[in-house]
C-alpha atoms as a PDB file:
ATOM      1  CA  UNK A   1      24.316   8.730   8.758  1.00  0.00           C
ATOM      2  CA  UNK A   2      25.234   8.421   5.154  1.00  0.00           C
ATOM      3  CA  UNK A   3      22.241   7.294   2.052  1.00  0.00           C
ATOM      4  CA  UNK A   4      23.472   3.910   2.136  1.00  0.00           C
ATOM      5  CA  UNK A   5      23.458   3.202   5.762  1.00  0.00           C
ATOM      6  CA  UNK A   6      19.577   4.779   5.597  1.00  0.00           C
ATOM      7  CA  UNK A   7      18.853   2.890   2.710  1.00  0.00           C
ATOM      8  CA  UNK A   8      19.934  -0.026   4.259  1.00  0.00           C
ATOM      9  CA  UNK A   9      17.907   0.181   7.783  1.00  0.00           C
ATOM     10  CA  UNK A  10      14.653   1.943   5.715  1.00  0.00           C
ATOM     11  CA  UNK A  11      14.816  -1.086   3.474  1.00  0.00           C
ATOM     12  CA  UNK A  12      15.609  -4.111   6.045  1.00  0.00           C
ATOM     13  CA  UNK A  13      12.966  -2.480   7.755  1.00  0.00           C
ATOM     14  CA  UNK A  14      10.521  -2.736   5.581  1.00  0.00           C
ATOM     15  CA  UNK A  15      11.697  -6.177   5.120  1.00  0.00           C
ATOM     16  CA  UNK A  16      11.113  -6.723   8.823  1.00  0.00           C
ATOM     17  CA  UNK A  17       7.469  -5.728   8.714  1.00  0.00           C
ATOM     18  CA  UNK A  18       6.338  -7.144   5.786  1.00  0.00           C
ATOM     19  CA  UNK A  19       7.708 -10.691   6.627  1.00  0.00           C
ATOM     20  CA  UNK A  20       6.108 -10.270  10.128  1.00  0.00           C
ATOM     21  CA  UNK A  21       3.049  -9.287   8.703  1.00  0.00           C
ATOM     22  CA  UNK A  22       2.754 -12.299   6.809  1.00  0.00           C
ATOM     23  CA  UNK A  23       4.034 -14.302  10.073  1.00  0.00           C
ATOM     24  CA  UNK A  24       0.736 -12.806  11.898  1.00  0.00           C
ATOM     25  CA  UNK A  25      -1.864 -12.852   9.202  1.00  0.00           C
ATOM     26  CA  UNK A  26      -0.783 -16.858   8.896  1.00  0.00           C
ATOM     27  CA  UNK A  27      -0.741 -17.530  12.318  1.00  0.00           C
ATOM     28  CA  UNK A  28      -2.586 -15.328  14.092  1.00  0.00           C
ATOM     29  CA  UNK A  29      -5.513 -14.177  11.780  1.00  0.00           C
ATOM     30  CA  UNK A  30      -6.437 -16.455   9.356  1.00  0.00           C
ATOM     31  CA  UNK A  31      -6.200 -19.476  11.926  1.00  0.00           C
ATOM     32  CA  UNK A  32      -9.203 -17.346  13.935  1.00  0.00           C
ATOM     33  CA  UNK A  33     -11.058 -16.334  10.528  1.00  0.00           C
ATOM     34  CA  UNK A  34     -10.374 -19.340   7.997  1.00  0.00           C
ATOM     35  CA  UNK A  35     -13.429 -18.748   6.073  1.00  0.00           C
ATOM     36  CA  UNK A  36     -12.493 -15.259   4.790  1.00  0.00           C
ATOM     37  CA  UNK A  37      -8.817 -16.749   4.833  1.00  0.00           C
ATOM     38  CA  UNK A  38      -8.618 -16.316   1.108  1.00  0.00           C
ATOM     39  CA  UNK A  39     -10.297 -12.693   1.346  1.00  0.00           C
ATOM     40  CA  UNK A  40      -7.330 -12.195   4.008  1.00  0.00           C
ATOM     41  CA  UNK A  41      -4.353 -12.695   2.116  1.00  0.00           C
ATOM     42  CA  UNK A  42      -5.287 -11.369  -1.402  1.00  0.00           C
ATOM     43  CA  UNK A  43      -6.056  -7.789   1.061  1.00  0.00           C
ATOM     44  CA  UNK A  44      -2.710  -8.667   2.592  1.00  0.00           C
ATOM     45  CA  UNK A  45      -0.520  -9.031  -0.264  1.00  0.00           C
ATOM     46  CA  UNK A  46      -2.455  -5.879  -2.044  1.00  0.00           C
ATOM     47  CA  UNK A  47      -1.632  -3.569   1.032  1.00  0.00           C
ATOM     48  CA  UNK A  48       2.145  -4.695   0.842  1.00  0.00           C
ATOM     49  CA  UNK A  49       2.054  -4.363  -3.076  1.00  0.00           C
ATOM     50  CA  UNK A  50       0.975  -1.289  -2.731  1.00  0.00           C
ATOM     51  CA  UNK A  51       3.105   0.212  -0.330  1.00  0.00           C
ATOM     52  CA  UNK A  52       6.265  -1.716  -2.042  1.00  0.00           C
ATOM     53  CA  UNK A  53       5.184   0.917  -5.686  1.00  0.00           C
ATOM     54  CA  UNK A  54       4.918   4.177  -3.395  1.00  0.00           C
ATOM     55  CA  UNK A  55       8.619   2.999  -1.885  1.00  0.00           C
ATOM     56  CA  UNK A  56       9.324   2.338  -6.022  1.00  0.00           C
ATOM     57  CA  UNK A  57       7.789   4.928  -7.506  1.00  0.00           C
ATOM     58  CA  UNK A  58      10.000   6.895 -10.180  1.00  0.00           C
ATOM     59  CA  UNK A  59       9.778   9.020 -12.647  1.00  0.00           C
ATOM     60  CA  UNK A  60      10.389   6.286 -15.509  1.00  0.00           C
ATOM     61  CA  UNK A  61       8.334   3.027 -15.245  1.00  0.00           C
ATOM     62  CA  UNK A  62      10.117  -0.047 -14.629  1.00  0.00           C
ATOM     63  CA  UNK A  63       8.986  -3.866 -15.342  1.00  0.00           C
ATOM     64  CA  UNK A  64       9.431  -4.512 -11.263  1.00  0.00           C
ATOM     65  CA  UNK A  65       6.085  -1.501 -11.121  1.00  0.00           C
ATOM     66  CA  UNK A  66       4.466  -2.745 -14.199  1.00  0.00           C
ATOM     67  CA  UNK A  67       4.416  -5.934 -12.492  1.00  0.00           C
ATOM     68  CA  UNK A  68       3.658  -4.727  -9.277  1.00  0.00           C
ATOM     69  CA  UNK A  69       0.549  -2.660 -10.305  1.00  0.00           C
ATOM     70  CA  UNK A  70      -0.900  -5.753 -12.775  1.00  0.00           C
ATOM     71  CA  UNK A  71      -0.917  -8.349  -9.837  1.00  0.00           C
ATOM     72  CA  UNK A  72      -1.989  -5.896  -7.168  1.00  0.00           C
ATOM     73  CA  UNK A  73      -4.813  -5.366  -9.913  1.00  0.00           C
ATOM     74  CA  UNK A  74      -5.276  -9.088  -9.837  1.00  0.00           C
ATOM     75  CA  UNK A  75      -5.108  -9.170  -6.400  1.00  0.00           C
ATOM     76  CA  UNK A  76      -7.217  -6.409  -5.487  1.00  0.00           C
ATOM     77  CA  UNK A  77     -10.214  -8.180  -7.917  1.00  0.00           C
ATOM     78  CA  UNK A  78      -9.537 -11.529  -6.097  1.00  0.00           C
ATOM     79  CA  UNK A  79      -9.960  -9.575  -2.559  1.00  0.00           C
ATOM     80  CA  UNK A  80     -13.509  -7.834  -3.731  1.00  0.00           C
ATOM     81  CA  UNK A  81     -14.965 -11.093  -5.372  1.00  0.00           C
ATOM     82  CA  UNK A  82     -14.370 -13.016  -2.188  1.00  0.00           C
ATOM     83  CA  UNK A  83     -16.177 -10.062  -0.329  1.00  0.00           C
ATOM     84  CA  UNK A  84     -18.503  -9.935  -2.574  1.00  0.00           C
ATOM     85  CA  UNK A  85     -19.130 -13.835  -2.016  1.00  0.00           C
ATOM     86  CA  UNK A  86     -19.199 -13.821   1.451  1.00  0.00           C
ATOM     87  CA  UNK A  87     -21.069 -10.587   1.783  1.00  0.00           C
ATOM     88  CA  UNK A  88     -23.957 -12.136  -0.596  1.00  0.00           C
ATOM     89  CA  UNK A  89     -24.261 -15.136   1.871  1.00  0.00           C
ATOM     90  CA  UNK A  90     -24.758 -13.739   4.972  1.00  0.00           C
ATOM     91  CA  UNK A  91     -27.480 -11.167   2.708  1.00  0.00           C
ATOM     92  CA  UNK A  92     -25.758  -8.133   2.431  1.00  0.00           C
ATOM     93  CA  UNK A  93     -25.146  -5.917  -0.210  1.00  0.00           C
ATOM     94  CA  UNK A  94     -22.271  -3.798   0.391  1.00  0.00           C
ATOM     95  CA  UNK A  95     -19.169  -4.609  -0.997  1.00  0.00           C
ATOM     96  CA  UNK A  96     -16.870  -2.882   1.206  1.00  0.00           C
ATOM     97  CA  UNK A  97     -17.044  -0.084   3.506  1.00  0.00           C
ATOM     98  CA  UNK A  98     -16.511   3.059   2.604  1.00  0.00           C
ATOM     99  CA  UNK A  99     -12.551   3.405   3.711  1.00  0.00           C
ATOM    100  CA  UNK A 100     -12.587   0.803   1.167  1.00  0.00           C
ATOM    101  CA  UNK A 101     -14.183   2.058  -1.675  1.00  0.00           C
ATOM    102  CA  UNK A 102     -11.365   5.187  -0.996  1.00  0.00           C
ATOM    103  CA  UNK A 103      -8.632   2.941  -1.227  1.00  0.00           C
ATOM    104  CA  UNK A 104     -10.006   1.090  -4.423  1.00  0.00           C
ATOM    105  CA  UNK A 105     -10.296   4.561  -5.826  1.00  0.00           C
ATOM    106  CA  UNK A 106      -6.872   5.693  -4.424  1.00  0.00           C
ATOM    107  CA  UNK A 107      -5.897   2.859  -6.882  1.00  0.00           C
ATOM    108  CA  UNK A 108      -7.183   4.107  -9.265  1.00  0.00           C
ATOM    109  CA  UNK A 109      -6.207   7.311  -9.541  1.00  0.00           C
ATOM    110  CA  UNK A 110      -2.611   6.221  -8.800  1.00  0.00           C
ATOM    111  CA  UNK A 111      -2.668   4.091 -12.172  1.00  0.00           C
ATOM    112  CA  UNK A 112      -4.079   7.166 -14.129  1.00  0.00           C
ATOM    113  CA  UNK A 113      -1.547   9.022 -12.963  1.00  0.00           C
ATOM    114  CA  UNK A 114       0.949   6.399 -13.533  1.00  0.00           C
ATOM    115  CA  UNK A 115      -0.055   6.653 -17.199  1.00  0.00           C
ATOM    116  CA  UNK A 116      -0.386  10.751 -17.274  1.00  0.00           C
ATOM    117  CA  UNK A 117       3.425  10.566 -15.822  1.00  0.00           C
ATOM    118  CA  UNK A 118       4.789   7.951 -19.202  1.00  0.00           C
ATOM    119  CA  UNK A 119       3.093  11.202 -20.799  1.00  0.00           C
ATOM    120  CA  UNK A 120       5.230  14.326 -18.484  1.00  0.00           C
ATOM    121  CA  UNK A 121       8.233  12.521 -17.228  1.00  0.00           C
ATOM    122  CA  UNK A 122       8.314  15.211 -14.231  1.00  0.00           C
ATOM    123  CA  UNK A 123       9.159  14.974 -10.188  1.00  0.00           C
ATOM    124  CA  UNK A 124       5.748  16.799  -9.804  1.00  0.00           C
ATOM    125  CA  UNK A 125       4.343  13.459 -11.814  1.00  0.00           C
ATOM    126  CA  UNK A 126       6.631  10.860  -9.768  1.00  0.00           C
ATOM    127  CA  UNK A 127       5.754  12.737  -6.605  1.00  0.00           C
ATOM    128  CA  UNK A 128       2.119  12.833  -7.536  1.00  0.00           C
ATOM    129  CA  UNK A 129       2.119   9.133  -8.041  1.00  0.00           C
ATOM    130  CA  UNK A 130       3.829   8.280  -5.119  1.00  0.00           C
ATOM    131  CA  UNK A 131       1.010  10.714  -3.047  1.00  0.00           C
ATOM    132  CA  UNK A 132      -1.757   8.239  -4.849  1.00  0.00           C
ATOM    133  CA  UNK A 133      -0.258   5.301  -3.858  1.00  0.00           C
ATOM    134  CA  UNK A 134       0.501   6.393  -0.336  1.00  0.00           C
ATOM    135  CA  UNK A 135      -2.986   7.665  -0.082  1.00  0.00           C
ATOM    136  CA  UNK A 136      -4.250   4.015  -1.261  1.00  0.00           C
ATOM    137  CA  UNK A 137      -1.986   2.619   1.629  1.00  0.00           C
ATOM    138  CA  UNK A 138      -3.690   5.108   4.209  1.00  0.00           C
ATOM    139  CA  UNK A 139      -7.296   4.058   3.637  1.00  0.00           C
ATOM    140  CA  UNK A 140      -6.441   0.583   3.163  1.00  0.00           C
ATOM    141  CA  UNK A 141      -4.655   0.545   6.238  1.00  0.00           C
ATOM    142  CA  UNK A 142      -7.935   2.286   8.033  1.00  0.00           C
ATOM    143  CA  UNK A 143     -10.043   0.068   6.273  1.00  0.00           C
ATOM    144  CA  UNK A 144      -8.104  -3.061   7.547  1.00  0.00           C
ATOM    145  CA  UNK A 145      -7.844  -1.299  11.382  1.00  0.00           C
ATOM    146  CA  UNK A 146     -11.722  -1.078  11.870  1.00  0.00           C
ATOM    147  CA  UNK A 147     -11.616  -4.939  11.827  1.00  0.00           C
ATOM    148  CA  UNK A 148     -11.636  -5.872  15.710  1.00  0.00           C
ATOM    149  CA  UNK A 149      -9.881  -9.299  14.831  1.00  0.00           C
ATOM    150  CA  UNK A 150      -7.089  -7.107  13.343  1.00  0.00           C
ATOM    151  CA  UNK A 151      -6.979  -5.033  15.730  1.00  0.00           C
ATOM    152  CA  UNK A 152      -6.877  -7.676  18.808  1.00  0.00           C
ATOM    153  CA  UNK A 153      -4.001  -9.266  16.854  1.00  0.00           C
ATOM    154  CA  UNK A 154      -0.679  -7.346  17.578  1.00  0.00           C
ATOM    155  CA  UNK A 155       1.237 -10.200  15.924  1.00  0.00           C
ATOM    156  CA  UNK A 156      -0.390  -8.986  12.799  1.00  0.00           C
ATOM    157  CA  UNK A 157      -1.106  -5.559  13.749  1.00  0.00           C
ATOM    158  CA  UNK A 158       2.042  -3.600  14.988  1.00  0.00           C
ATOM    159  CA  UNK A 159       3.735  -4.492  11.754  1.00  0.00           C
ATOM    160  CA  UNK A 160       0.460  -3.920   9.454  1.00  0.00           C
ATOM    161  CA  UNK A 161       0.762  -0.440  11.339  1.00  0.00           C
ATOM    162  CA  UNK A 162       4.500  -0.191  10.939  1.00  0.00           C
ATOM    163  CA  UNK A 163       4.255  -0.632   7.135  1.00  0.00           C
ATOM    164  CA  UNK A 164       2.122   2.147   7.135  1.00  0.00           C
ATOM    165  CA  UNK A 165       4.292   4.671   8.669  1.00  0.00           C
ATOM    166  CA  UNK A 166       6.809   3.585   6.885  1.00  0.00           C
ATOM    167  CA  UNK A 167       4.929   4.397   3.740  1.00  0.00           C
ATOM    168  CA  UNK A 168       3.680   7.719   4.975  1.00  0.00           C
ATOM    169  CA  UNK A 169       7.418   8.402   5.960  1.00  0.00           C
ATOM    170  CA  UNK A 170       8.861   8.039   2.442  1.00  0.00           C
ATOM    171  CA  UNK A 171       6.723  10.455   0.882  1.00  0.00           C
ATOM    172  CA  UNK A 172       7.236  12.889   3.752  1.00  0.00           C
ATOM    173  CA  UNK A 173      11.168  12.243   3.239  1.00  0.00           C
ATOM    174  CA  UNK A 174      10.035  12.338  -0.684  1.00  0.00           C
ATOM    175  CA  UNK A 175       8.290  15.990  -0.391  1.00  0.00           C
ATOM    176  CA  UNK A 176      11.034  17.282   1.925  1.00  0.00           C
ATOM    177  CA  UNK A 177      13.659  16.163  -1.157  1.00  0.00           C
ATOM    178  CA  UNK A 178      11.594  17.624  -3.772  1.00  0.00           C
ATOM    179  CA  UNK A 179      11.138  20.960  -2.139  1.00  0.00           C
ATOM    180  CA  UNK A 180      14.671  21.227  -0.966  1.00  0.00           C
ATOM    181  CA  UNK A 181      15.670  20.575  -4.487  1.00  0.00           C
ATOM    182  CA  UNK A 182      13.200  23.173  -5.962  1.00  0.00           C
ATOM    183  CA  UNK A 183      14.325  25.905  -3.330  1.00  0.00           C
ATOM    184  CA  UNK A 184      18.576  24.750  -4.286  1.00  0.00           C
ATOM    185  CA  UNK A 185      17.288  24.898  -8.088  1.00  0.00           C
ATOM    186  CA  UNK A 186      15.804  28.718  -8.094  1.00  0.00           C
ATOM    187  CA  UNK A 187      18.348  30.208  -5.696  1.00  0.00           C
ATOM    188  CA  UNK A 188      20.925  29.342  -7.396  1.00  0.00           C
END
């Protein structure tokens, strides 16, 4: 199979599973849960936002990541005020639990190293970002799973889940490329 016809499939895809995602979150979860509806989406479109900048992630910034990272910012604040609201009412204290504090800080470390790699314009940098954001994908994605309403929803869930491996797949394939090019690069 040649890069375009992988390209093609990896990216349609992707395509697939996030529009199905959004298919099951509309009709299948927030239908069930419209009180934390709002909660629902902004942690919907943050998951997807960030597994679209570890699929994006290069060695040079572009305005599609800059973008990317500010709303996800956005988004991600919207997502912990409204659990911070609802969380208050019913007399708890907790934002989040602690798969979610791990993503938040996945985050975070992803943008500092987003700015340490306009700094060293490396592969280690653009590989180290992409690890970040992947890493922010994982523990969102386990953070999102431990929901039984998720769970019980495979309209939502299979392609919640298939995003993920998707994600985890292309920094795999990204490592494998890297290394492969390191080994051609001495050798030779």
């Amino acid at each position: 199979m040649n890069k375009s016809t992988h390209n093609f499939l990896f990216s349609g895809l992707l395509g697939i599973s996030i529009v199905l995602l959004l298919v099951g979150l509309f009709f299948s979860i927030v239908p069930q849960y419209p009180e934390r509806s709002s909660s629902m989406i902004a942690g919907t479109i943050v998951y997807i936002g960030l597994a679209l900048l570890a699929f994006s992630a290069k060695k040079h910034s572009t305005l599609s990541s800059k973008f990317l990272i500010l709303s996800g910012l956005g988004l991600a604040g919207i997502h912990i005020y409204t659990e911070i609201q609802l969380l208050t009412s019913i007399g708890l204290f907790a934002i989040t639990n602690m798969l979610g504090y791990t993503a938040l800080i996945s985050i975070g470390l992803a943008i500092g190293v987003k700015v340490l790699n306009k700094i060293s314009k490396t592969s280690l940098g653009s590989l180290s970002l992409n690890g970040f954001l992947t890493a922010g994908v994982a523990f969102t994605y386990w953070h999102v799973a431990s929901i039984n309403i998720v769970r019980e929803s495979l309209l939502f869930f299979i392609p919640f889940s298939i995003l993920f491996f998707l994600t985890v797949g292309q920094f795999i394939y990204k490592i494998l490329k890297e290394r492969n090019h390191t080994y051609i690069s001495v050798n030779s």
